[in-house]
Protein backbone atom coordinates (compact mmCIF):
# COMPACT_ATOMS: atom_id res chain seq x y z
CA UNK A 1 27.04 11.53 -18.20
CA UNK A 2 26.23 14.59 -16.42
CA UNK A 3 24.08 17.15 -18.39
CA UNK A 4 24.37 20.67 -17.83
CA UNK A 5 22.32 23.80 -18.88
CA UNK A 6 24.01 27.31 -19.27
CA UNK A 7 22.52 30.48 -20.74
CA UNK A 8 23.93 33.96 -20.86
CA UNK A 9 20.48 34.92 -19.54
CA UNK A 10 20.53 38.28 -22.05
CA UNK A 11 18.42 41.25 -21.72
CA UNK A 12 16.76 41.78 -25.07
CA UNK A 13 15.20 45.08 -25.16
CA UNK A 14 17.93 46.99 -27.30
CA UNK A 15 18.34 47.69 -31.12
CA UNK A 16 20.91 46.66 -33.14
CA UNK A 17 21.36 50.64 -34.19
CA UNK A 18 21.89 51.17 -30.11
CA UNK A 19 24.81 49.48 -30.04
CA UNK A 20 26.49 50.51 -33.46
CA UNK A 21 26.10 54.27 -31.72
CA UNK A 22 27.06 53.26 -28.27
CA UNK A 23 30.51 54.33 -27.49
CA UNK A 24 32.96 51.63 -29.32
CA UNK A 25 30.15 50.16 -30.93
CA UNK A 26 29.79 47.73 -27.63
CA UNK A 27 27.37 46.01 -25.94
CA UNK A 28 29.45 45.67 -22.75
CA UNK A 29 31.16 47.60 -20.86
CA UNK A 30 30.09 50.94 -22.34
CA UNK A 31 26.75 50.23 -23.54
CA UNK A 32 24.49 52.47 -21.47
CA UNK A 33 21.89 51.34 -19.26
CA UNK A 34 19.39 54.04 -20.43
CA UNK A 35 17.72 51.08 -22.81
CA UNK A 36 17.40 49.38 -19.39
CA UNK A 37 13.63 49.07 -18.39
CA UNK A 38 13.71 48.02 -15.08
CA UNK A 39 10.56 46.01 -15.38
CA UNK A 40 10.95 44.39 -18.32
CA UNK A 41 14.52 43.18 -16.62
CA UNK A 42 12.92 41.54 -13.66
CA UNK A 43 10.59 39.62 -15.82
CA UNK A 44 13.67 38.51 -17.65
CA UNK A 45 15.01 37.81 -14.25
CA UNK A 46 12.41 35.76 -13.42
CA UNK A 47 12.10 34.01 -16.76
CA UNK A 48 15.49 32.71 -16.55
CA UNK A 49 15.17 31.70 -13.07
CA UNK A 50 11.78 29.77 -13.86
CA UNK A 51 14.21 28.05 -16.63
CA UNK A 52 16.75 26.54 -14.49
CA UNK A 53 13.76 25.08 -12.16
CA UNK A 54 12.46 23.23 -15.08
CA UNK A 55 15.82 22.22 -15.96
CA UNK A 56 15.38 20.04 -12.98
CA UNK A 57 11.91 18.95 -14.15
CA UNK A 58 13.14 17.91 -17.39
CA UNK A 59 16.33 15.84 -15.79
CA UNK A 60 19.26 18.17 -16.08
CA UNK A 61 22.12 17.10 -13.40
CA UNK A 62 23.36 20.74 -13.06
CA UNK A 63 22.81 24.51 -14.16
CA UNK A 64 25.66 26.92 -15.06
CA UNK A 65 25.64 30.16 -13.41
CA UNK A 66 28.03 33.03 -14.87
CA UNK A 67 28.31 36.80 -14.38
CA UNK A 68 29.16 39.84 -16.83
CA UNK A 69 28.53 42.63 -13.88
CA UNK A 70 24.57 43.55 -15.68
CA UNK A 71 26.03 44.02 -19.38
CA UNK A 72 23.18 43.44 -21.76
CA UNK A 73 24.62 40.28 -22.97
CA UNK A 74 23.87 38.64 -19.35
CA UNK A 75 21.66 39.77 -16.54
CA UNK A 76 23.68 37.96 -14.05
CA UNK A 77 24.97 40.32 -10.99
CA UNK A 78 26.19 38.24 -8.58
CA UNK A 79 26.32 34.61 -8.92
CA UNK A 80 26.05 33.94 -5.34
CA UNK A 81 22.81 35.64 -5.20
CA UNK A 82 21.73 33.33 -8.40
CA UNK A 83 22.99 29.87 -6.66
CA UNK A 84 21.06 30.58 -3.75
CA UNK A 85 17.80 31.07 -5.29
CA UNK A 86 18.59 27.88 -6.94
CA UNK A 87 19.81 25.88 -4.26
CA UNK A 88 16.22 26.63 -2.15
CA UNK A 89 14.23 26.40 -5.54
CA UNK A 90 15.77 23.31 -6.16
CA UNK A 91 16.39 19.73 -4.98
CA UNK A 92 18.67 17.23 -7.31
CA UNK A 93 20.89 19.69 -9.84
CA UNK A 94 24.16 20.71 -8.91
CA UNK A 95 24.81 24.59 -9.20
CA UNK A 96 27.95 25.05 -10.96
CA UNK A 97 29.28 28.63 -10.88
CA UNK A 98 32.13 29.95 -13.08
CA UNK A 99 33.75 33.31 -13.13
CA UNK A 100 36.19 35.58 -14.43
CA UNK A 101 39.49 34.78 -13.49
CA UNK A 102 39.45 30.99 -13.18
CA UNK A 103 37.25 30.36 -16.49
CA UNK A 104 35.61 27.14 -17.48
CA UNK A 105 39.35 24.71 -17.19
CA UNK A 106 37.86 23.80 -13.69
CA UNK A 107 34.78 25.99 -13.51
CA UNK A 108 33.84 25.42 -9.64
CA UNK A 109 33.99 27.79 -7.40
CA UNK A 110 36.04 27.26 -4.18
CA UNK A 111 34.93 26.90 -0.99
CA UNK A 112 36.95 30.32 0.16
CA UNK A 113 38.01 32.58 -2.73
CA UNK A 114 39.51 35.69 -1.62
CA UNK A 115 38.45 37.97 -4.79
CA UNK A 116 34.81 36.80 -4.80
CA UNK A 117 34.42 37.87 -1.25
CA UNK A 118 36.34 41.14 -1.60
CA UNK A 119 33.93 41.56 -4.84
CA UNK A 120 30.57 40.83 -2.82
CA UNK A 121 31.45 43.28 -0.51
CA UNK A 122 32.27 46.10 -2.53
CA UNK A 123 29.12 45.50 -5.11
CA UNK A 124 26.75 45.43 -1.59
């Protein structure tokens, strides 16, 4: 068996009466990043990040990574960025990184993936 761990790794520090008068009633892609406190969403960061370590700790055999471009449902900007924390933070679990565009059917991401690339650059 291989055991996994996946969060959305949310940012918490919005109302439910923000998003029912964002635009669309959303909480992605046009929920504004006013209710953003930058501090609060590096702790956050940092919490989630200390999570997947102790997924290791605790046994798990890989940790899902997965990106929503900073909407308030998931902190996750790049998951390249993410994977390589892990991969020097970490020994034994596999980082497993889905995206948009392939989904979960096979969930890992190629060695070369032309999209990806052309998205890292233009996000940098």
């Amino acid at each position: 068996m291989f055991l996994m761990r996946f969060t959305e790794r949310a940012y918490v520090n919005y109302t439910a009466e923000d998003v029912k008068n964002s635009p669309n009633s959303a909480v992605r892609l046009t929920f504004s990043n006013r209710h953003f406190d930058p501090q609060l969403g590096a702790d956050l960061y940092n919490t989630y990040l200390d999570e997947y370590e102790y997924c290791e700790e605790v046994g798990f055999d890989g940790l899902m990574l997965n990106e929503h471009h900073n909407t308030p449902t998931c902190l996750g900007a790049t998951m390249n960025l993410e994977a390589a924390i892990l991969a020097r933070t970490t020994k034994k679990p596999k980082a497993l990184v889905g995206f948009q565009g392939r989904g979960f059917a096979d969930g890992v991401q190629p060695d070369f993936c032309p999209s990806l690339l052309l998205e890292a650059l233009v996000f940098q």
